[in-house]
N, C-alpha and C. Protein backbone atom coordinates (compact mmCIF):
# COMPACT_ATOMS: atom_id res chain seq x y z
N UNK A 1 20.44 36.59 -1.55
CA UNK A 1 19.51 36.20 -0.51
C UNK A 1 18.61 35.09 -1.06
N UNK A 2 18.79 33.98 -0.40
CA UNK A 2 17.64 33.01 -1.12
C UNK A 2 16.42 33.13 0.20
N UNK A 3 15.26 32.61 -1.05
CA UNK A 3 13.65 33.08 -0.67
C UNK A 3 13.27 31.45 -0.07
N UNK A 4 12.45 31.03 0.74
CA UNK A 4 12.02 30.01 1.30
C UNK A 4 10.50 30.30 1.60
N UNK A 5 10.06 28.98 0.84
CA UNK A 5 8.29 29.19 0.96
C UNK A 5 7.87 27.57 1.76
N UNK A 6 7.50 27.63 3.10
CA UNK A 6 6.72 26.90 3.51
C UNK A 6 5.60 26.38 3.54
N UNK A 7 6.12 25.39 3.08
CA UNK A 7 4.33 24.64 2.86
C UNK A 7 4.02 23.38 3.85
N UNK A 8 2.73 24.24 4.53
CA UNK A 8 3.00 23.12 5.77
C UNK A 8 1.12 22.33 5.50
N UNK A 9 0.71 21.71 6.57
CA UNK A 9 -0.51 20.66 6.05
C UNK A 9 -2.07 21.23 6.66
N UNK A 10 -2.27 20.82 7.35
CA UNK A 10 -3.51 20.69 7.89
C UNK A 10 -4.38 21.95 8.38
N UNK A 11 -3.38 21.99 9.37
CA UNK A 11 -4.11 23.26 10.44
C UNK A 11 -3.17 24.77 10.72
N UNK A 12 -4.03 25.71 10.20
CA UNK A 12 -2.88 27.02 10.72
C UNK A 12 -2.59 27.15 11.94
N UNK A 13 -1.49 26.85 12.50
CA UNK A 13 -0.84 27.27 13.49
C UNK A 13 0.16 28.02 13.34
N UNK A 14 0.61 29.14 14.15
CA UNK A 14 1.47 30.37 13.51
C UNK A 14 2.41 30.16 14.70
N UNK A 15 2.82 29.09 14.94
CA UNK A 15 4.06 28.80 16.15
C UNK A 15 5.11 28.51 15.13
N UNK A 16 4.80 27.43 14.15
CA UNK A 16 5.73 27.08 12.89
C UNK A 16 6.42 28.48 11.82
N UNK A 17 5.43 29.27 11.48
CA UNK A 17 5.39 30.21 11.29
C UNK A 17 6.44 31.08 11.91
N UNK A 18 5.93 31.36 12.82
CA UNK A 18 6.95 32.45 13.72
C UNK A 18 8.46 31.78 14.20
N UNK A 19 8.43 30.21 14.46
CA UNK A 19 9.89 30.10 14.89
C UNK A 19 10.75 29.78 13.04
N UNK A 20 10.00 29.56 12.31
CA UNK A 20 10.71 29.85 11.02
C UNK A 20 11.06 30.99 10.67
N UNK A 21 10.27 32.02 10.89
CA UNK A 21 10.61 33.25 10.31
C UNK A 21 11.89 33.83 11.52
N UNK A 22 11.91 33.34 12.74
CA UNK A 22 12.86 33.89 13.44
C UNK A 22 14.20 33.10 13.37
N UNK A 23 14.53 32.01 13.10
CA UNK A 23 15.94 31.77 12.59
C UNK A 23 16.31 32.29 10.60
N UNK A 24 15.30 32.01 10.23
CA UNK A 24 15.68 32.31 9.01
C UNK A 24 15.81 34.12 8.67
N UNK A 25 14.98 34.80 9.65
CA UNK A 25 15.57 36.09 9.34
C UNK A 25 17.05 36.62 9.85
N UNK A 26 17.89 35.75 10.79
CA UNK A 26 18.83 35.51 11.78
C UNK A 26 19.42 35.32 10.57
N UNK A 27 19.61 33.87 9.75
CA UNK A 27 20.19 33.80 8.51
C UNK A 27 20.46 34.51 7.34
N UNK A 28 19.34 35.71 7.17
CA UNK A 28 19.27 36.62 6.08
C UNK A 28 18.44 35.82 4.66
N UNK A 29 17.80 35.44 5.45
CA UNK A 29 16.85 34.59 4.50
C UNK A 29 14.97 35.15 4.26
N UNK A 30 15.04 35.31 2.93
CA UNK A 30 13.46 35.93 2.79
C UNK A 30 12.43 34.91 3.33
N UNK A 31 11.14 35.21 4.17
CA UNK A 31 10.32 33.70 4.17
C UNK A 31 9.29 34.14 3.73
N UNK A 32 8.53 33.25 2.65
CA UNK A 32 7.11 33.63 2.52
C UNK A 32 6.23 32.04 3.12
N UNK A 33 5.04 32.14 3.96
CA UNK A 33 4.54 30.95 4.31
C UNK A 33 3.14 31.16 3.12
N UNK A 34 3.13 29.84 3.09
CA UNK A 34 2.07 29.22 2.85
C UNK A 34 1.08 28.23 3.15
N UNK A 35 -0.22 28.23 3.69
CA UNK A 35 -0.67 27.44 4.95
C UNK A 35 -1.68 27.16 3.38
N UNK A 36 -1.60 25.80 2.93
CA UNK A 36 -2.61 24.83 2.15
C UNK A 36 -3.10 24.20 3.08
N UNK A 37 -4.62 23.52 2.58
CA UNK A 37 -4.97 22.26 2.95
C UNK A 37 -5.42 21.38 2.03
N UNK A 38 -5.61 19.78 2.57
CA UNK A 38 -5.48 18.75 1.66
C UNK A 38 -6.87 17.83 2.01
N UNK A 39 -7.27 17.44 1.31
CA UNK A 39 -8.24 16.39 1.70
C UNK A 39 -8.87 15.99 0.40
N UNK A 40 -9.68 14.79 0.39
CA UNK A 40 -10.38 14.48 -0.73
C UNK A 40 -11.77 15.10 -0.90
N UNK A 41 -12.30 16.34 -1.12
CA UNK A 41 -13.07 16.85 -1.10
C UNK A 41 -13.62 17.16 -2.53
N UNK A 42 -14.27 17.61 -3.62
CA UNK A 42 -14.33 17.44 -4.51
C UNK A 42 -14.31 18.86 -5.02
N UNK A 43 -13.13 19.27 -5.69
CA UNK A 43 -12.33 20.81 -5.92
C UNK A 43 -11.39 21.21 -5.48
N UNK A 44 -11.32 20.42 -3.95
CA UNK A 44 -10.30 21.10 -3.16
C UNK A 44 -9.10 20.69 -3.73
N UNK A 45 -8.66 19.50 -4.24
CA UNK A 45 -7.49 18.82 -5.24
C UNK A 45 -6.71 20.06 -5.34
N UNK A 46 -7.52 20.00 -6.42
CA UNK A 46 -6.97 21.70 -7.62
C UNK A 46 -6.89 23.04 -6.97
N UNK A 47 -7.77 23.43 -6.49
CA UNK A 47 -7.42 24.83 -5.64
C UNK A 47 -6.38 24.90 -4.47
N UNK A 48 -5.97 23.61 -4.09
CA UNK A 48 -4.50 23.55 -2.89
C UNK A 48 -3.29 23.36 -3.94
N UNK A 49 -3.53 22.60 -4.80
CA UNK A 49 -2.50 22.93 -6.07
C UNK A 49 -2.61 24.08 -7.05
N UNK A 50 -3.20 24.75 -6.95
CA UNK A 50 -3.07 26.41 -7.75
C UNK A 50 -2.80 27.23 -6.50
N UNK A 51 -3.02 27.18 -5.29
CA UNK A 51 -2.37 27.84 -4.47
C UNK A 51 -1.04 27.60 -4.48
N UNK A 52 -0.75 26.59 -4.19
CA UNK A 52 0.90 25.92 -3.85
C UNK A 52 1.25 26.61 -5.18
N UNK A 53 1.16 26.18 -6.23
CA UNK A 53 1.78 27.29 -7.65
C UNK A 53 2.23 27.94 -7.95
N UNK A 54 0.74 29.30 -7.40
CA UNK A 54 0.65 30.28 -7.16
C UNK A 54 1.63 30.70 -6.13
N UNK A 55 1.74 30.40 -5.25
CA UNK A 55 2.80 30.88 -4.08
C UNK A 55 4.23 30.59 -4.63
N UNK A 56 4.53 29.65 -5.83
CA UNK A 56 5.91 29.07 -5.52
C UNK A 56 5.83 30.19 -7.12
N UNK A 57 5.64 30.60 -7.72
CA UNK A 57 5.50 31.57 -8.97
C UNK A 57 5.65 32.67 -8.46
N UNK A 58 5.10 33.57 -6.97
CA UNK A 58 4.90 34.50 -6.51
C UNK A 58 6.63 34.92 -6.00
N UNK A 59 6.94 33.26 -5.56
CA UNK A 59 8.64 33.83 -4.67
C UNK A 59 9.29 33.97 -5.49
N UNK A 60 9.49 33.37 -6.82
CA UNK A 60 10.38 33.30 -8.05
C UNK A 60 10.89 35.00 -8.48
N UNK A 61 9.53 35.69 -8.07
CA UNK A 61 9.59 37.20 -7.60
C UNK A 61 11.20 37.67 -6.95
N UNK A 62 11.33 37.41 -6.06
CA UNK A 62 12.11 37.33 -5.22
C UNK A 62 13.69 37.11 -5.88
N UNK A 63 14.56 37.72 -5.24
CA UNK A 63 16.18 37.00 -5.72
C UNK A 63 16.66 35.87 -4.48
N UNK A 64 17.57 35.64 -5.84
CA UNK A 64 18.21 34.57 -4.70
C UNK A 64 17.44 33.37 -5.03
N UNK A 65 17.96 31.87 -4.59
CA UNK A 65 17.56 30.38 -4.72
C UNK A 65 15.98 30.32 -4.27
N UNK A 66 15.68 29.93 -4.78
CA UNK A 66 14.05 29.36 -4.13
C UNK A 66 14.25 28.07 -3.86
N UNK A 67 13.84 27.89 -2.00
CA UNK A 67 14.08 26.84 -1.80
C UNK A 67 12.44 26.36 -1.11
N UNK A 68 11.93 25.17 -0.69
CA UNK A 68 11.07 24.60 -0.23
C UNK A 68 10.76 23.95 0.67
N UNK A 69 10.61 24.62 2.51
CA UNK A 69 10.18 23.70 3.67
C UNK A 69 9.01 23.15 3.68
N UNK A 70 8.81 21.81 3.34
CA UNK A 70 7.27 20.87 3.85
C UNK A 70 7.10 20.46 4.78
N UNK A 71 6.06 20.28 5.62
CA UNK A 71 6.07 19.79 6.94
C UNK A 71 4.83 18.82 6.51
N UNK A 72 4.94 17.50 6.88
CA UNK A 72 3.67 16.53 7.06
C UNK A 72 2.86 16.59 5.68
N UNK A 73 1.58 16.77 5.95
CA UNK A 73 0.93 16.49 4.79
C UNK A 73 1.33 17.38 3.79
N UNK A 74 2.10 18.83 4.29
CA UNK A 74 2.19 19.75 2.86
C UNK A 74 3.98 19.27 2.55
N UNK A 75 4.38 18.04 2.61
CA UNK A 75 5.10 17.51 1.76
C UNK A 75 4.42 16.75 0.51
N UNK A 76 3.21 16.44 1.20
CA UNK A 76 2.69 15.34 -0.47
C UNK A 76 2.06 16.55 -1.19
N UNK A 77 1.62 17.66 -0.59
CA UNK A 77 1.16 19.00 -1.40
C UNK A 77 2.15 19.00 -2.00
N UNK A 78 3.26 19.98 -1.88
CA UNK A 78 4.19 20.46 -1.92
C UNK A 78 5.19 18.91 -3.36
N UNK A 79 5.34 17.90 -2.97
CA UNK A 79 5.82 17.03 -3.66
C UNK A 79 4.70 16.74 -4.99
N UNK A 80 3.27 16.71 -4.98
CA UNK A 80 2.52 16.43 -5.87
C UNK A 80 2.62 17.82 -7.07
N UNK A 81 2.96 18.96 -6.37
CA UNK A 81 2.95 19.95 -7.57
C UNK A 81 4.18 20.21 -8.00
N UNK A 82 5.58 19.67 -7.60
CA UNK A 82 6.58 19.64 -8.21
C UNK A 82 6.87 18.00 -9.27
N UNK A 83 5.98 17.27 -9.07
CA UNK A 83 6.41 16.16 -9.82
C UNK A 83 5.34 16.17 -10.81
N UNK A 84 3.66 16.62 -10.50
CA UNK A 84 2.78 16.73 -11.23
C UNK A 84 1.92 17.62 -12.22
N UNK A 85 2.47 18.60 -11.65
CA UNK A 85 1.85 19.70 -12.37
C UNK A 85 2.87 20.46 -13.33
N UNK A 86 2.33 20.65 -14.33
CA UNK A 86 3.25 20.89 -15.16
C UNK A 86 3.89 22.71 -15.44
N UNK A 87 2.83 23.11 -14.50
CA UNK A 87 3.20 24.80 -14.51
C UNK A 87 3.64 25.31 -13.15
N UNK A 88 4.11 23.97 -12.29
CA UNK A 88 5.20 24.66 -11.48
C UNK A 88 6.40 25.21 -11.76
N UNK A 89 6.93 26.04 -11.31
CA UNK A 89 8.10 26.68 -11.12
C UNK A 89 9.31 25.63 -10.27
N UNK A 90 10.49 25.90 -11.59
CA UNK A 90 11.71 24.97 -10.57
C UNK A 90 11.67 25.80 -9.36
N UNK A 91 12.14 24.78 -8.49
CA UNK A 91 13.14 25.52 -7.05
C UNK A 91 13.97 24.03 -7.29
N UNK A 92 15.48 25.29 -6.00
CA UNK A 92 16.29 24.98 -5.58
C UNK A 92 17.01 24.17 -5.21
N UNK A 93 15.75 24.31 -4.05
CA UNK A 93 16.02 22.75 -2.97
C UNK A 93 14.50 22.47 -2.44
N UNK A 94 14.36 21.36 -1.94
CA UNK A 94 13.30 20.56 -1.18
C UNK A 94 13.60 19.96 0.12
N UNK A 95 12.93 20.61 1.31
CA UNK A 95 13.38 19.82 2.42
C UNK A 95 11.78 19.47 2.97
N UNK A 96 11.72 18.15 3.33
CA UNK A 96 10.69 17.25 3.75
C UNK A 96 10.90 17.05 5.00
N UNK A 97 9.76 17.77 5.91
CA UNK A 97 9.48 17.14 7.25
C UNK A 97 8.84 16.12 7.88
N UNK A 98 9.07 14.76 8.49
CA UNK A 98 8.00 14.28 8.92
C UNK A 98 7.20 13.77 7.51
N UNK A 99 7.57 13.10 6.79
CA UNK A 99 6.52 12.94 5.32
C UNK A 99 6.00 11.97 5.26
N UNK A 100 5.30 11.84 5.38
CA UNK A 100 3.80 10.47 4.53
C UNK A 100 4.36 10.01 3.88
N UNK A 101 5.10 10.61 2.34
CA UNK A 101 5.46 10.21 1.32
C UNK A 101 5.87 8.84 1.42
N UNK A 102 7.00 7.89 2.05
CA UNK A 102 7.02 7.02 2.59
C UNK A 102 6.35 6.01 2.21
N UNK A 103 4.89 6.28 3.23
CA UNK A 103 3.96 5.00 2.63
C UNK A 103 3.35 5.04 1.49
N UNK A 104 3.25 3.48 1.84
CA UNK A 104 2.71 2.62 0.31
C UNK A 104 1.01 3.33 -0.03
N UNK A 105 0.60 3.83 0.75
CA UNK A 105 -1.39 4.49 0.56
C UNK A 105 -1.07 5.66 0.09
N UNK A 106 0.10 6.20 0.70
CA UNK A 106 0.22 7.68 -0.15
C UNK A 106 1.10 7.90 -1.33
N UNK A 107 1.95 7.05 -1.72
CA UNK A 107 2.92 6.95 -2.45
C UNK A 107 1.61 6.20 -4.16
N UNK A 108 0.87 5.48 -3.75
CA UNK A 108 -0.02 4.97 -4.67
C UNK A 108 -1.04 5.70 -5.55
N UNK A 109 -1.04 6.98 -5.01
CA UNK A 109 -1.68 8.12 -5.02
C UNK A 109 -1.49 8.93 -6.10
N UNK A 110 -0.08 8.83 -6.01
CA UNK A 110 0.67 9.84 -6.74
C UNK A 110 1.54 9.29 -8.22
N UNK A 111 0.62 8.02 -8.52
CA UNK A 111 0.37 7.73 -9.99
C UNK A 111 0.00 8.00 -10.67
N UNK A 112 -0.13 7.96 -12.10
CA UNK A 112 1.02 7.35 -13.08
C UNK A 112 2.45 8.17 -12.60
N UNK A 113 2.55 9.13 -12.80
CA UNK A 113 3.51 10.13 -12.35
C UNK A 113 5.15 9.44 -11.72
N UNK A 114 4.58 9.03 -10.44
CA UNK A 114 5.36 8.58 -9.49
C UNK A 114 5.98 6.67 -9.66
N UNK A 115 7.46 6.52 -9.75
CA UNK A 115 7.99 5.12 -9.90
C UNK A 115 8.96 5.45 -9.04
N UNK A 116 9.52 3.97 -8.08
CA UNK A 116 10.54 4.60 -7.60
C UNK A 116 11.58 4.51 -8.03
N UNK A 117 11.67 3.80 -9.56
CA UNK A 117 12.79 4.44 -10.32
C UNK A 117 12.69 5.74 -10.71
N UNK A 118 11.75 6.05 -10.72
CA UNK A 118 11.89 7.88 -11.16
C UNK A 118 10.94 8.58 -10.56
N UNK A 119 10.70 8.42 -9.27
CA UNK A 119 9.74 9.41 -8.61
C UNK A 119 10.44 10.48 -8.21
N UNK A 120 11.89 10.87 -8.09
CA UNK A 120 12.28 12.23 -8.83
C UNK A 120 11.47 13.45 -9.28
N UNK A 121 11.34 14.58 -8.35
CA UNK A 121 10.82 15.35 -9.33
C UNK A 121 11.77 16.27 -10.50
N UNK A 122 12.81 15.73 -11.52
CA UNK A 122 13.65 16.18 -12.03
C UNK A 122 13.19 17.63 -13.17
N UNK A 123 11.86 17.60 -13.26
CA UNK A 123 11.84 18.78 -14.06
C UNK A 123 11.91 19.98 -13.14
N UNK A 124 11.40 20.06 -12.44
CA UNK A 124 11.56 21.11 -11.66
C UNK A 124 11.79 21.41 -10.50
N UNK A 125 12.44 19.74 -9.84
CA UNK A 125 13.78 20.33 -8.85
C UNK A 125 15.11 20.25 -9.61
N UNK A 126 15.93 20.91 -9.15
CA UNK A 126 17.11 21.49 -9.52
C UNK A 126 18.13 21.57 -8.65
N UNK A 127 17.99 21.29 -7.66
CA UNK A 127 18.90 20.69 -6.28
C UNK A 127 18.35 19.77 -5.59
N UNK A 128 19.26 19.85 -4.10
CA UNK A 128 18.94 18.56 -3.74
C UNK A 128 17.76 18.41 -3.24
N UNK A 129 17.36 17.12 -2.19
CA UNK A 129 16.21 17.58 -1.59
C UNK A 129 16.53 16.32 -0.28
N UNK A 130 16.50 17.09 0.66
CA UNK A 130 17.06 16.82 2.41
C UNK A 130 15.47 16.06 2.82
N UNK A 131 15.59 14.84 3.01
CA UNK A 131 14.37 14.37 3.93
C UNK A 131 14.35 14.34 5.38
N UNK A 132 13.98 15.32 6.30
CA UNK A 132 14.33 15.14 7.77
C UNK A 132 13.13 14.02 8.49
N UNK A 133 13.60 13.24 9.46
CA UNK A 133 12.49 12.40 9.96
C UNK A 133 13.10 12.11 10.99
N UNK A 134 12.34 11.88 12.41
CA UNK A 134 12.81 11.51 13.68
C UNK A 134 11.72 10.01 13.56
N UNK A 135 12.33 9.15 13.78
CA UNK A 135 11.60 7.53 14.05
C UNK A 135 10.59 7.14 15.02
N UNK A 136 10.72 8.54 15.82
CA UNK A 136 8.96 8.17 16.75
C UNK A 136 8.01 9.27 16.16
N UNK A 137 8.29 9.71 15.03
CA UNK A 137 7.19 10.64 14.62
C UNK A 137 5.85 9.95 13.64
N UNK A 138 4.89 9.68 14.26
CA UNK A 138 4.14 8.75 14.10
C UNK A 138 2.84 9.11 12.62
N UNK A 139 3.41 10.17 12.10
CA UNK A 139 3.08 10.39 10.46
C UNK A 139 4.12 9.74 9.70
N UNK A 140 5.61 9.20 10.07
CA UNK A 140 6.56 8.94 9.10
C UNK A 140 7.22 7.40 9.85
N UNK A 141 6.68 6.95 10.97
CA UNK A 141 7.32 6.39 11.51
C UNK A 141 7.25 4.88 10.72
N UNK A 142 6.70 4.38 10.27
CA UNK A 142 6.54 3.57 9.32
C UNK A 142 7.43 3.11 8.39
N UNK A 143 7.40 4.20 7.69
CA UNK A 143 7.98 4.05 6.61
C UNK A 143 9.19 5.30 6.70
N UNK A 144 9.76 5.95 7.54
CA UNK A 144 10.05 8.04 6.83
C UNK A 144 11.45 8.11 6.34
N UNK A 145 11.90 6.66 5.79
CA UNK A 145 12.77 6.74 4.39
C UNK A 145 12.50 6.72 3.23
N UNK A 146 13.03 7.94 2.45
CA UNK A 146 12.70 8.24 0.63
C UNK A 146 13.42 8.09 -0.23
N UNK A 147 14.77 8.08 0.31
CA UNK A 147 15.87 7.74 -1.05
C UNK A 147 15.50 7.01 -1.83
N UNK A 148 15.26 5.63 -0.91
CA UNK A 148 15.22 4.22 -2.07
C UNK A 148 13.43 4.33 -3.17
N UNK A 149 12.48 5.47 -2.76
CA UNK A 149 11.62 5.56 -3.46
C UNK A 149 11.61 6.37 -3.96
N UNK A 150 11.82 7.41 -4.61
CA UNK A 150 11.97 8.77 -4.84
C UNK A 150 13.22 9.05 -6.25
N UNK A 151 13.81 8.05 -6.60
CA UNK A 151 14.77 8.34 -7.65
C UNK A 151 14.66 8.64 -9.09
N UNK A 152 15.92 9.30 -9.58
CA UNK A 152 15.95 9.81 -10.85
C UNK A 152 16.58 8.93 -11.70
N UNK A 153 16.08 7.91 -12.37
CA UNK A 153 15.93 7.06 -13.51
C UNK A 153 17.52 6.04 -12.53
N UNK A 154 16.67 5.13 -11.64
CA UNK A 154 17.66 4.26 -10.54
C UNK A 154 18.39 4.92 -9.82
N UNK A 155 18.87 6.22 -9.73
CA UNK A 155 19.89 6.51 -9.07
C UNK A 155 19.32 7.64 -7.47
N UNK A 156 19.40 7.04 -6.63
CA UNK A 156 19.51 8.17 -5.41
C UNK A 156 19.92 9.09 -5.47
N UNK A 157 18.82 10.02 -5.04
CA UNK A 157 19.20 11.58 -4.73
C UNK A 157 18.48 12.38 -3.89
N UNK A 158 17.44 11.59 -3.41
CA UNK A 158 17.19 11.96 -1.63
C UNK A 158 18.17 11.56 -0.82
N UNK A 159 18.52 12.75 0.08
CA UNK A 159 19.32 12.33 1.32
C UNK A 159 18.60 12.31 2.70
N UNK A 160 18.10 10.95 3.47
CA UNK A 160 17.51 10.96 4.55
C UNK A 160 18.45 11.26 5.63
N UNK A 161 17.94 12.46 6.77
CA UNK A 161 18.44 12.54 7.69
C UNK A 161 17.35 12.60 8.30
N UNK A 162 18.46 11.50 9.61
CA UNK A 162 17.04 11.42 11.61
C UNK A 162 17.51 12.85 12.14
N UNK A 163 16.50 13.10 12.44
CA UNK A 163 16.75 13.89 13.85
C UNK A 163 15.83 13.47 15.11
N UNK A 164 16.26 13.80 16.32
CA UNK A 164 15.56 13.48 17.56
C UNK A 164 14.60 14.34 18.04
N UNK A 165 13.59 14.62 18.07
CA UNK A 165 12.68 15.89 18.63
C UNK A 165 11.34 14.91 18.98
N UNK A 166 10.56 15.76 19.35
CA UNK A 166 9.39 14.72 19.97
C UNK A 166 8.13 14.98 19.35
N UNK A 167 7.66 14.03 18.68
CA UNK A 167 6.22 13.31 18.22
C UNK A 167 6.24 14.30 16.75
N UNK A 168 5.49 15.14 16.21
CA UNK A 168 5.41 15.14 15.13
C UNK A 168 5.08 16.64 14.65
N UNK A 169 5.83 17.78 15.91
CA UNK A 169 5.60 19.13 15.82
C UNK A 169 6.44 19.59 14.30
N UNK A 170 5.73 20.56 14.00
CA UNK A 170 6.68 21.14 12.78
C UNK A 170 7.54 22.28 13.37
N UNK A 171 7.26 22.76 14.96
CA UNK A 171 8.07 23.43 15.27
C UNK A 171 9.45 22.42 16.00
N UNK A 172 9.33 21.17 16.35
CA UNK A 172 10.11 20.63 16.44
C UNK A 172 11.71 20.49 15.54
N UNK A 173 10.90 20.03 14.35
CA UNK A 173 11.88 20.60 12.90
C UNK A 173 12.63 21.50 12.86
N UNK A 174 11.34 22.66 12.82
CA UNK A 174 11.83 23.88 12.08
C UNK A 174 13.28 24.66 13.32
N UNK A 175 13.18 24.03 14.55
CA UNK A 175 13.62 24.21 15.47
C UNK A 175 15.15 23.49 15.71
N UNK A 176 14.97 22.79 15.01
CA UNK A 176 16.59 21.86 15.36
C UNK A 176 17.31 22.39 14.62
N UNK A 177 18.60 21.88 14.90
CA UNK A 177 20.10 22.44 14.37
C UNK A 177 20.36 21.95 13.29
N UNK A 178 19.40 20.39 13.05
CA UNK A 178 20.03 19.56 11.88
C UNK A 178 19.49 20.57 11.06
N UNK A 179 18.15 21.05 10.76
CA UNK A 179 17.43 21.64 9.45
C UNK A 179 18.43 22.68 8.94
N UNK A 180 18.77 23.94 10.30
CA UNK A 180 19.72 24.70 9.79
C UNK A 180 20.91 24.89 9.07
N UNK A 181 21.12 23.94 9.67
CA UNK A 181 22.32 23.53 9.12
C UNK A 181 22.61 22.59 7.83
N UNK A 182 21.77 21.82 7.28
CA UNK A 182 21.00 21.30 6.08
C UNK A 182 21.08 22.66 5.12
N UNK A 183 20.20 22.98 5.58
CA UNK A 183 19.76 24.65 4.70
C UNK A 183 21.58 25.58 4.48
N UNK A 184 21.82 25.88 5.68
CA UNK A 184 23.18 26.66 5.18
C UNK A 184 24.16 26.00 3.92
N UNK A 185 24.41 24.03 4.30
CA UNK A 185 24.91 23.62 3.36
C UNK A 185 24.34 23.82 1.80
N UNK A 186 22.99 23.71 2.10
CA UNK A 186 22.60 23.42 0.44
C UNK A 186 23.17 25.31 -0.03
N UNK A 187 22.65 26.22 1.01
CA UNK A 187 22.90 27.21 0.27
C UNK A 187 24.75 27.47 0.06
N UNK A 188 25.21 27.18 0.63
CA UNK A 188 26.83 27.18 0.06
C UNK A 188 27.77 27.86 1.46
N UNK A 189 26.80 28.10 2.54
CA UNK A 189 27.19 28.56 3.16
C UNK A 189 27.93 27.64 4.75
């Protein structure tokens, strides 16, 4: 049974929540959520990254693959403590909803660390990592391709996939066929 920890951004809403936990229990898939928030506040940095940690240390608990849904801003969460912090826990896989990551204001951020010859998080991802983005979703619409920024010493290993859903819901995502089906492949199924 692989374990899946969501890390989503801003605001708790438990619609994301609940339509994740209802296909993925359909799948036979463990979910643990995790609702961070992000902002430049002075502490908050570190305590949304010892949560995120903390939660991704907590599923490792768990059998089976540890894998990683981000939605919006808790992809640059979620991406800053697998490329930056050095007492994360590998996972699996990485799937990116809707991501910031993309742009050049948020991507600048996440220096020294981050090149896009090797913005890779190779220590402690360990599979692939699925970027989903629909082109009118107006957090990613910009920029919401990562392959060509995101690599492990030149070589691609983000795979961007569009999907069609409307404006920039995470239940939109978590809701389509592409994600599921993303997810079954990485898991082997």
């Amino acid at each position: 049974m692989a374990h899946v920890t969501f890390i989503h951004g801003l605001v708790n809403n438990p619609g994301p929540q609940a339509l994740l936990r209802s296909w993925t229990t359909a799948l036979g898939l463990d979910v643990t959520t995790s609702m961070v928030y992000w902002a430049d506040v002075p502490g908050l940095h570190a305590e949304v990254r010892q949560r995120t940690v903390d939660t991704l240390w907590q599923a490792t608990n768990r059998p089976g693959p540890q894998i990683v849904i981000s939605h919006g801003i808790g992809t640059v969460i979620a991406y800053d403590c697998l490329k930056r912090v050095d007492e994360c826990p590998a996972v699996d896989a990485f799937f990116t909803l809707g991501s910031p990551l993309g742009l050049d204001h948020v991507r600048t951020r996440l220096r020294p660390e981050w090149t896009r010859r090797d913005g890779f998080p190779s220590e402690t991802l360990v599979g692939p990592w699925r970027n989903l983005y629909d082109r009118l979703d107006p957090v990613c619409a910009s920029n919401p391709l990562l392959a060509g920024d995101f690599k492990r010493n030149g070589k691609t290993m983000v795979q961007d996939i569009e999907v069609r859903m409307v404006c920039h819901q995470a239940t939109g995502y978590l809701g389509s066929a592409v994600l599921r089906d993303e997810l079954l492949t990485v898991l082997g199924n």
